[in-house]
ModelCIF file with pLDDT and N, C-alpha, C, O atoms, coordinates in Angstrom:
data_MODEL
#
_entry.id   MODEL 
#
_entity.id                         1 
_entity.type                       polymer 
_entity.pdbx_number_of_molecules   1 
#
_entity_poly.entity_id                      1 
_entity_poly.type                           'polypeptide(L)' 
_entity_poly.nstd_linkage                   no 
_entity_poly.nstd_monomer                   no 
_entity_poly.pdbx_seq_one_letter_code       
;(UNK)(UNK)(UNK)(UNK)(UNK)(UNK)(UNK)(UNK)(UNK)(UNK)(UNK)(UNK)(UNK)(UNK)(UNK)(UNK)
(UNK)(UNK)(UNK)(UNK)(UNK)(UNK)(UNK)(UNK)(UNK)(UNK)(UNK)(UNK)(UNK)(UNK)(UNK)(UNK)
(UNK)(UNK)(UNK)(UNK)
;
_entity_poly.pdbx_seq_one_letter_code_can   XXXXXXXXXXXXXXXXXXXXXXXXXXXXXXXXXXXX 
_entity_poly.pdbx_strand_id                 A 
#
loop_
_entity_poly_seq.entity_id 
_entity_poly_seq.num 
_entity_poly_seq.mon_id 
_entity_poly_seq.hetero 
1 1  UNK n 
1 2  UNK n 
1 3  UNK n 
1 4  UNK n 
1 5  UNK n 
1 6  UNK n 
1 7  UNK n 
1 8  UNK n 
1 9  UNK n 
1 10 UNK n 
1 11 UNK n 
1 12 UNK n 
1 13 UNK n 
1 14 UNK n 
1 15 UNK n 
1 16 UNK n 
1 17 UNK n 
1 18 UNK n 
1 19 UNK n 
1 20 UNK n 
1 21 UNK n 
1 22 UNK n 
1 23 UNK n 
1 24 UNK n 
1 25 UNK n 
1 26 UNK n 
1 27 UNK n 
1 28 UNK n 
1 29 UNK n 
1 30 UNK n 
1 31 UNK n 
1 32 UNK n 
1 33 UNK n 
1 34 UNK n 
1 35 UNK n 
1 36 UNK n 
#
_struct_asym.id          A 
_struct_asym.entity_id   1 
#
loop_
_ma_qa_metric.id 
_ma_qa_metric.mode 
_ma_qa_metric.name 
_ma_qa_metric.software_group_id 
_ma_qa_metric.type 
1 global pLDDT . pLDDT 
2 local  pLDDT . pLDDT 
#
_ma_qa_metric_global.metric_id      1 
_ma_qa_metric_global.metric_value   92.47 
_ma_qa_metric_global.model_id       1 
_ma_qa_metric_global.ordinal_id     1 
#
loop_
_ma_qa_metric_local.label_asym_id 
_ma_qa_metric_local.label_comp_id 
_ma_qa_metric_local.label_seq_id 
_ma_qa_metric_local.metric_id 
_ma_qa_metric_local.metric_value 
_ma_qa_metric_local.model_id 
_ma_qa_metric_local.ordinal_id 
A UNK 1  2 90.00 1 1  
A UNK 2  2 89.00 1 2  
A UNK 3  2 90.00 1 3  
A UNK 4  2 92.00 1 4  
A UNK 5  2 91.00 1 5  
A UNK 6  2 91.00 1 6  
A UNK 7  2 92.00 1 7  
A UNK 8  2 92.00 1 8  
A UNK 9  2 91.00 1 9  
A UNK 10 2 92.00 1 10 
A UNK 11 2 92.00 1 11 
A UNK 12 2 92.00 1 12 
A UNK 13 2 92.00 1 13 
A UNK 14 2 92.00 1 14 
A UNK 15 2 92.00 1 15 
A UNK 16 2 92.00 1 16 
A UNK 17 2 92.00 1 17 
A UNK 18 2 92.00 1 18 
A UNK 19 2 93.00 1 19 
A UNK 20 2 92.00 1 20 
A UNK 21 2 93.00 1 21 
A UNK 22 2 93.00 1 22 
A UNK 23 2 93.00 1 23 
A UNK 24 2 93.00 1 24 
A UNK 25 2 93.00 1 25 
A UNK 26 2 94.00 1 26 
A UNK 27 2 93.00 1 27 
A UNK 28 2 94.00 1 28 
A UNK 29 2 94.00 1 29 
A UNK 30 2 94.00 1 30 
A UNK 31 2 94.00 1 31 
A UNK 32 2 94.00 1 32 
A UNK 33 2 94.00 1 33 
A UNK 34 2 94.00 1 34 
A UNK 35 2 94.00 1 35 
A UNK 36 2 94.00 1 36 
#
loop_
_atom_site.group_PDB 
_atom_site.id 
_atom_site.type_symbol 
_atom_site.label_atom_id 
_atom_site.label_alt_id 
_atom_site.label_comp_id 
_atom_site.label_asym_id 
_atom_site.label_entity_id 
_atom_site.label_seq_id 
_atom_site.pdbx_PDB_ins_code 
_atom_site.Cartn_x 
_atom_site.Cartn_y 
_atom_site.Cartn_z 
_atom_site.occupancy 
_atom_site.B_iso_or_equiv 
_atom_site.pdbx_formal_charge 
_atom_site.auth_seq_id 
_atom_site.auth_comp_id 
_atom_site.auth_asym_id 
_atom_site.auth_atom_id 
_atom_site.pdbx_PDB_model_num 
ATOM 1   N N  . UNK A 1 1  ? 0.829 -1.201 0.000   1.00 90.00 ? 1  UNK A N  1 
ATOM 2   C CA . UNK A 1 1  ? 0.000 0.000  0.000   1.00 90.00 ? 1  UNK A CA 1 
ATOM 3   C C  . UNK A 1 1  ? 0.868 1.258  0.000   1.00 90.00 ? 1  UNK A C  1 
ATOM 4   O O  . UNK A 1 1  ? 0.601 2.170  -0.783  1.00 90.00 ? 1  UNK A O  1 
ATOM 5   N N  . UNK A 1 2  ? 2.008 1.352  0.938   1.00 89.00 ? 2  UNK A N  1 
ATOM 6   C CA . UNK A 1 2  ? 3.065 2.229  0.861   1.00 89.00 ? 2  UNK A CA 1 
ATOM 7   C C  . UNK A 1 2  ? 3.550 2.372  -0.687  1.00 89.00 ? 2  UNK A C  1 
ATOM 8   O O  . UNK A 1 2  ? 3.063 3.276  -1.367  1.00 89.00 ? 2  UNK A O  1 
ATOM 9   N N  . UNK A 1 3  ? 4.530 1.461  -1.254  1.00 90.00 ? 3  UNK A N  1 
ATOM 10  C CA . UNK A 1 3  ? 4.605 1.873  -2.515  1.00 90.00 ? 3  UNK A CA 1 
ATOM 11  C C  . UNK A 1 3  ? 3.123 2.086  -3.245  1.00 90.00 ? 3  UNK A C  1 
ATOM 12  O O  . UNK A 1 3  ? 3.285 3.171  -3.804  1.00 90.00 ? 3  UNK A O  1 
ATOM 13  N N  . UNK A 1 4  ? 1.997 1.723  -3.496  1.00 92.00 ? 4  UNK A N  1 
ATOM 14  C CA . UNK A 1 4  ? 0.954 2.601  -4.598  1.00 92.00 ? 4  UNK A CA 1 
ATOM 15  C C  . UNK A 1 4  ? 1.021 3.939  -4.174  1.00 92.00 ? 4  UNK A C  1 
ATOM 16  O O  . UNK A 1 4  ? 1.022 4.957  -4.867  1.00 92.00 ? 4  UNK A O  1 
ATOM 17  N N  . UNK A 1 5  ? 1.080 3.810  -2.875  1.00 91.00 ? 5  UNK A N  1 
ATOM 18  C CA . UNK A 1 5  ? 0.724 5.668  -2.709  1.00 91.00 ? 5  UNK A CA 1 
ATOM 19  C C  . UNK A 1 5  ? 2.457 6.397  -2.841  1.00 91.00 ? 5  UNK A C  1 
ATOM 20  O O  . UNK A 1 5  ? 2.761 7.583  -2.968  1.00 91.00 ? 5  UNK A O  1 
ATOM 21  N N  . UNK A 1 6  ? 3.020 5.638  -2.787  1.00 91.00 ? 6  UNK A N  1 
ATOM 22  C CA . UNK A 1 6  ? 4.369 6.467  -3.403  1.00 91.00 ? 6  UNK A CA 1 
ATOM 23  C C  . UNK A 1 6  ? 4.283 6.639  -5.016  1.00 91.00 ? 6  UNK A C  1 
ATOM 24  O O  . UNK A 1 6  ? 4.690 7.657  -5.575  1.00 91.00 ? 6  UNK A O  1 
ATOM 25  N N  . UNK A 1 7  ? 3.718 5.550  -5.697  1.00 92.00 ? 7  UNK A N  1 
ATOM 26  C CA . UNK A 1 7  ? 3.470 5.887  -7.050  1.00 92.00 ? 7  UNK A CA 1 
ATOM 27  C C  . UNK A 1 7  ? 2.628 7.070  -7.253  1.00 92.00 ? 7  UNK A C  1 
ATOM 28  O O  . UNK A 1 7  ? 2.989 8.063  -7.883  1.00 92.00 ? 7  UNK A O  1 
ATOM 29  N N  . UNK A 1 8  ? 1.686 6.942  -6.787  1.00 92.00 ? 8  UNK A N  1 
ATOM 30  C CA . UNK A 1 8  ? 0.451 8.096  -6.793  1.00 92.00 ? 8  UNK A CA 1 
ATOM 31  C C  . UNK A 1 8  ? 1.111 9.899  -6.457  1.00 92.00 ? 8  UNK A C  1 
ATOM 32  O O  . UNK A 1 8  ? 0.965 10.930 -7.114  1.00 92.00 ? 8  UNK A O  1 
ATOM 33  N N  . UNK A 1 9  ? 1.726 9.670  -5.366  1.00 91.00 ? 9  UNK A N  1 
ATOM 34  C CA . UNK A 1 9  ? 2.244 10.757 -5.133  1.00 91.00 ? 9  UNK A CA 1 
ATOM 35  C C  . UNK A 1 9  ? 3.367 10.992 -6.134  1.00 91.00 ? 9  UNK A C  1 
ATOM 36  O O  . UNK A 1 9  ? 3.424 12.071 -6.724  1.00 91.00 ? 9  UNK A O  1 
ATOM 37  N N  . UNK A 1 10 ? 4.137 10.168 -6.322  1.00 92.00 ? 10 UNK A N  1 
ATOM 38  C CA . UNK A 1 10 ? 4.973 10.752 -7.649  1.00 92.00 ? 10 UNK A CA 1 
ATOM 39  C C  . UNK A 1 10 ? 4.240 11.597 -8.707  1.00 92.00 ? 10 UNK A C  1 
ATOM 40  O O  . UNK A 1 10 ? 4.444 12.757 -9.063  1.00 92.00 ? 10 UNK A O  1 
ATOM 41  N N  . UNK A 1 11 ? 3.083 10.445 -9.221  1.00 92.00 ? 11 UNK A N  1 
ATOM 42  C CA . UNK A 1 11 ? 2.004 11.046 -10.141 1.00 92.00 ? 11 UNK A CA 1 
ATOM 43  C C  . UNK A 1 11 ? 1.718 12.577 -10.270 1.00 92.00 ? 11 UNK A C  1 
ATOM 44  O O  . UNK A 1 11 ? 1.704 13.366 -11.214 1.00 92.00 ? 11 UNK A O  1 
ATOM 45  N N  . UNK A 1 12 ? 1.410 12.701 -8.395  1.00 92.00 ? 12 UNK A N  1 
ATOM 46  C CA . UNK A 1 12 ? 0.775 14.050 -8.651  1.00 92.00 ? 12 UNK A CA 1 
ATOM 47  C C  . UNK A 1 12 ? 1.837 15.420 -8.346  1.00 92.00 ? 12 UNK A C  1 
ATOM 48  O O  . UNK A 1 12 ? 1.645 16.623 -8.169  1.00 92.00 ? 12 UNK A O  1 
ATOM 49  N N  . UNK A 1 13 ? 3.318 14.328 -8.399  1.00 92.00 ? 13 UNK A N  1 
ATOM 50  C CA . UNK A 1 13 ? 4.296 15.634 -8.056  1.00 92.00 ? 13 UNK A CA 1 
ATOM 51  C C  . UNK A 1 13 ? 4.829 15.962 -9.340  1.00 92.00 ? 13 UNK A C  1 
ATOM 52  O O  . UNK A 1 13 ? 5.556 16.948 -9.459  1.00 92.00 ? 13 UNK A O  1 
ATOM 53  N N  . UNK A 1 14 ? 4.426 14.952 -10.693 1.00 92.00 ? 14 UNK A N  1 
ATOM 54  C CA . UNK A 1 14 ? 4.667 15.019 -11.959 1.00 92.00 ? 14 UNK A CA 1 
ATOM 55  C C  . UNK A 1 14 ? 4.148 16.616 -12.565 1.00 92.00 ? 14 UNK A C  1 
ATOM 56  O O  . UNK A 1 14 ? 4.594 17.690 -12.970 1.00 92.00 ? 14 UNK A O  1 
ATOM 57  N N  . UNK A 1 15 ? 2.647 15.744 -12.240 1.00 92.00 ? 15 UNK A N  1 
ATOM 58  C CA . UNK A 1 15 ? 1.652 16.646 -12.759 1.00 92.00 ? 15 UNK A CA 1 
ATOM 59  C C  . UNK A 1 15 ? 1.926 18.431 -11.986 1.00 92.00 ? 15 UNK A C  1 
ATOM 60  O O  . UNK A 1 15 ? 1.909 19.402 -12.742 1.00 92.00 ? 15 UNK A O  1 
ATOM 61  N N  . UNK A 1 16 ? 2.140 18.598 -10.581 1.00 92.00 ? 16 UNK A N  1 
ATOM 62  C CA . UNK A 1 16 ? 2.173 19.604 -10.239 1.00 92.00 ? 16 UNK A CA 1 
ATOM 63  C C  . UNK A 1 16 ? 3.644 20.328 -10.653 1.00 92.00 ? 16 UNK A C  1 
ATOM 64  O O  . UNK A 1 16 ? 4.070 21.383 -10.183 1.00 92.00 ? 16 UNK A O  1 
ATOM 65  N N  . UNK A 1 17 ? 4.197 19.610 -11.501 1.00 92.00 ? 17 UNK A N  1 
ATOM 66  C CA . UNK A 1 17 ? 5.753 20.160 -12.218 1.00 92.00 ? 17 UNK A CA 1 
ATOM 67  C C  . UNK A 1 17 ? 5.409 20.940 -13.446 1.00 92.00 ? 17 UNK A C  1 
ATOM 68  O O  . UNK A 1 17 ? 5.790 21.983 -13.977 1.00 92.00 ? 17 UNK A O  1 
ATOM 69  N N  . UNK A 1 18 ? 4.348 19.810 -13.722 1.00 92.00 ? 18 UNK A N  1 
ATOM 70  C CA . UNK A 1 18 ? 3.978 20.209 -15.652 1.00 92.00 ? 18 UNK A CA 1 
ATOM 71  C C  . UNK A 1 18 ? 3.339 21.563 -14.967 1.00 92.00 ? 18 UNK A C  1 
ATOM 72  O O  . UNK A 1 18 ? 3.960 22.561 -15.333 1.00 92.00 ? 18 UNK A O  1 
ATOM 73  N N  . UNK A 1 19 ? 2.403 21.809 -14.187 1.00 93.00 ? 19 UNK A N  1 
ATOM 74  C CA . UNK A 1 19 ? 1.643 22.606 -14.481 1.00 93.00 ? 19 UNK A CA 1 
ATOM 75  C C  . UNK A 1 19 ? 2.156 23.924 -14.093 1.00 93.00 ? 19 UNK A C  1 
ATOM 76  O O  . UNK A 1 19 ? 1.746 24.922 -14.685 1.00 93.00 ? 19 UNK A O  1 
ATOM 77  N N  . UNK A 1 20 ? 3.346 24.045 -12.788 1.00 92.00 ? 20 UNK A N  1 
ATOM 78  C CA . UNK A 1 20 ? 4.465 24.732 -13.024 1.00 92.00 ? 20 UNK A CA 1 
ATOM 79  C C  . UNK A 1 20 ? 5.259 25.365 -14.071 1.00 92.00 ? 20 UNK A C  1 
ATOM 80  O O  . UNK A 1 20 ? 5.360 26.592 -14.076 1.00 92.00 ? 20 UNK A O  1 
ATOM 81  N N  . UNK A 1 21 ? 5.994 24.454 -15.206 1.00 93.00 ? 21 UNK A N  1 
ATOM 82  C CA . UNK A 1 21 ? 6.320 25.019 -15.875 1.00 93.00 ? 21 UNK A CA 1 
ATOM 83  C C  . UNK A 1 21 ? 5.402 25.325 -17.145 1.00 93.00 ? 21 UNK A C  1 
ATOM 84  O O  . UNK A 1 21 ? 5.766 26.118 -18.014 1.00 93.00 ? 21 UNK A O  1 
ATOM 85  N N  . UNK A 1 22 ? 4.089 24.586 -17.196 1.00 93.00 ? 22 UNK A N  1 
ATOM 86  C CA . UNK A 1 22 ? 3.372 25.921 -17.986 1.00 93.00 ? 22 UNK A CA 1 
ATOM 87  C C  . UNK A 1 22 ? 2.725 27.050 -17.203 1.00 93.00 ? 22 UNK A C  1 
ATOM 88  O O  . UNK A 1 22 ? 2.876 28.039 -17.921 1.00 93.00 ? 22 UNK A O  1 
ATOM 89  N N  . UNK A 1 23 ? 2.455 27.202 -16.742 1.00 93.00 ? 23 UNK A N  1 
ATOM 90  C CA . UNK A 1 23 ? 2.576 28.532 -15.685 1.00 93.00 ? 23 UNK A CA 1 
ATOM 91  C C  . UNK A 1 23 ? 3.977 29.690 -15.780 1.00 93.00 ? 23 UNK A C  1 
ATOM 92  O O  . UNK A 1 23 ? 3.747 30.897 -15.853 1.00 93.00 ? 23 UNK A O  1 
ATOM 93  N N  . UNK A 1 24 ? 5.043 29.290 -15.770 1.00 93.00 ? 24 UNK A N  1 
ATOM 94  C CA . UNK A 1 24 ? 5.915 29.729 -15.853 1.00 93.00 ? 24 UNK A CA 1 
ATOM 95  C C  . UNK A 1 24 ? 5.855 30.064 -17.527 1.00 93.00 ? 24 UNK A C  1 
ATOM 96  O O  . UNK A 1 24 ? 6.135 31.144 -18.047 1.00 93.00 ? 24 UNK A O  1 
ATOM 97  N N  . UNK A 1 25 ? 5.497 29.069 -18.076 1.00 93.00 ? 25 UNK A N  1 
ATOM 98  C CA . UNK A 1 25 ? 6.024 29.470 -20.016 1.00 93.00 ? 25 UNK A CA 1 
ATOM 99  C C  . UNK A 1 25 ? 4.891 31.213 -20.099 1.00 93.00 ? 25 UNK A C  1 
ATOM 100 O O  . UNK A 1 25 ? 5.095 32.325 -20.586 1.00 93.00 ? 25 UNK A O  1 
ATOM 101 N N  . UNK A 1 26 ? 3.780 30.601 -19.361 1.00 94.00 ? 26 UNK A N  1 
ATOM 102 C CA . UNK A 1 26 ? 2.163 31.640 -19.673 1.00 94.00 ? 26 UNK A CA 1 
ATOM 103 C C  . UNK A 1 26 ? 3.351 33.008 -19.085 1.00 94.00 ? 26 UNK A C  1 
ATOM 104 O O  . UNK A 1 26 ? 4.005 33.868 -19.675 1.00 94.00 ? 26 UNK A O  1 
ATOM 105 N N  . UNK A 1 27 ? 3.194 32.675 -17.846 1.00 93.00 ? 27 UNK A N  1 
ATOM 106 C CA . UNK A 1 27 ? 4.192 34.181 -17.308 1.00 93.00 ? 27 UNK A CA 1 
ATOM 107 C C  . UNK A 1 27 ? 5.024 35.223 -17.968 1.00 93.00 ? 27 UNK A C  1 
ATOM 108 O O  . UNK A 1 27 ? 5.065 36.448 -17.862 1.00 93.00 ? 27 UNK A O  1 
ATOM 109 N N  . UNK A 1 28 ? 5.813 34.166 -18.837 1.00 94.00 ? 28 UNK A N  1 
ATOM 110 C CA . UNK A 1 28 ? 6.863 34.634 -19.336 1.00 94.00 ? 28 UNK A CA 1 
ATOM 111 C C  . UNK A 1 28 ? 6.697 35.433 -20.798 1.00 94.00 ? 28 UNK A C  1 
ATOM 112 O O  . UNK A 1 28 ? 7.269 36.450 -21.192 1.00 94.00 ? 28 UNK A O  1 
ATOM 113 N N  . UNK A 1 29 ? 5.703 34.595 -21.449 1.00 94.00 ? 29 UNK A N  1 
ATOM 114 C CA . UNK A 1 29 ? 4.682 34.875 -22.566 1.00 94.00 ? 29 UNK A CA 1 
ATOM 115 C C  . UNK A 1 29 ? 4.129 36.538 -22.165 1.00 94.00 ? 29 UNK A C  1 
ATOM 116 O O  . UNK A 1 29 ? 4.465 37.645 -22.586 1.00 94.00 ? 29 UNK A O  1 
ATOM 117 N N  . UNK A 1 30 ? 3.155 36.087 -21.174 1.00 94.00 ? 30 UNK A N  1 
ATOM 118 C CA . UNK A 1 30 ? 2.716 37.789 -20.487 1.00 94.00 ? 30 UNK A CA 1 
ATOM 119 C C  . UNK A 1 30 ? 3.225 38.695 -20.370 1.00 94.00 ? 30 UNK A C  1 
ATOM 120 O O  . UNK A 1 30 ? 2.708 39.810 -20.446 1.00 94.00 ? 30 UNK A O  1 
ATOM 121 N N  . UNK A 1 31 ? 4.723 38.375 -20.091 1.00 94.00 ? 31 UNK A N  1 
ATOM 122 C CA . UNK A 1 31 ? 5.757 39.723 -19.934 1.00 94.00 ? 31 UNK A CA 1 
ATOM 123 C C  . UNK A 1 31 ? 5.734 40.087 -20.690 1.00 94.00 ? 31 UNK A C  1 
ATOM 124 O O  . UNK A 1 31 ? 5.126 41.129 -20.935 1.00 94.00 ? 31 UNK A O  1 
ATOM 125 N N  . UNK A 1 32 ? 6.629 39.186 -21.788 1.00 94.00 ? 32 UNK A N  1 
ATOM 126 C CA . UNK A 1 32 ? 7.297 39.566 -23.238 1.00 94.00 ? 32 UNK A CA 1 
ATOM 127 C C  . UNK A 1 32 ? 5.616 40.184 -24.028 1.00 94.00 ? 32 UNK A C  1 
ATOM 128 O O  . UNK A 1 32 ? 5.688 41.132 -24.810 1.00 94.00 ? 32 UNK A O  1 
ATOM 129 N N  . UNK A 1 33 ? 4.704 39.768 -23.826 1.00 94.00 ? 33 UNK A N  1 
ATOM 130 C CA . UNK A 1 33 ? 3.330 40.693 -24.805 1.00 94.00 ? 33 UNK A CA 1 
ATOM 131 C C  . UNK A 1 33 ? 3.416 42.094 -23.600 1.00 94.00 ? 33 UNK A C  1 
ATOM 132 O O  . UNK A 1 33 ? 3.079 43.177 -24.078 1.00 94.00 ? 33 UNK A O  1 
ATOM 133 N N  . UNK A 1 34 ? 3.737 42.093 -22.483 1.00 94.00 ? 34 UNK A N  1 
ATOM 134 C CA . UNK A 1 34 ? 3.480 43.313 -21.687 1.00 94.00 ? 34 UNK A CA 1 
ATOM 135 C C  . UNK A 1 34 ? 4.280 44.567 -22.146 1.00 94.00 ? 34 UNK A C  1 
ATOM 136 O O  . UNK A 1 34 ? 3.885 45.728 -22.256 1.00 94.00 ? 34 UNK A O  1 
ATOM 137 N N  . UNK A 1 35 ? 5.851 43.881 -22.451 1.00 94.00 ? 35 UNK A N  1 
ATOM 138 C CA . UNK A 1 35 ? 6.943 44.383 -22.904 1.00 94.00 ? 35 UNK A CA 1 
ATOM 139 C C  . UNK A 1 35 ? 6.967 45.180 -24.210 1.00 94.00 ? 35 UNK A C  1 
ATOM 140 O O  . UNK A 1 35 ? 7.345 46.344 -24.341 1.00 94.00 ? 35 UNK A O  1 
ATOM 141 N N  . UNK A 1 36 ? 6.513 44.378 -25.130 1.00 94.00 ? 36 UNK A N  1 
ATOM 142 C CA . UNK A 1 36 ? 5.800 44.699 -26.249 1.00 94.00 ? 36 UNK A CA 1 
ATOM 143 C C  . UNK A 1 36 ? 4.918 45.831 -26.782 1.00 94.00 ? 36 UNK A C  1 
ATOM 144 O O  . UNK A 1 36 ? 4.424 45.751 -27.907 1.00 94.00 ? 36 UNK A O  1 
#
């Protein structure tokens, strides 16, 4: 049970990476049109 929920939590430390660095791409996007 320990390892599934270590899988799982990997899962959702994946997902909370991706959504990080698109967050970060959007940000960066925003500047550079702010800059603009």
């Amino acid at each position: 049970e320990l390892l599934n929920l270590k899988g799982e939590l990997q899962n959702v430390s994946l997902s909370a990476q991706g959504c990080l660095e698109l967050q970060k791409e959007a940000w960066s996007t925003l500047n550079q049109s702010t800059r603009m």
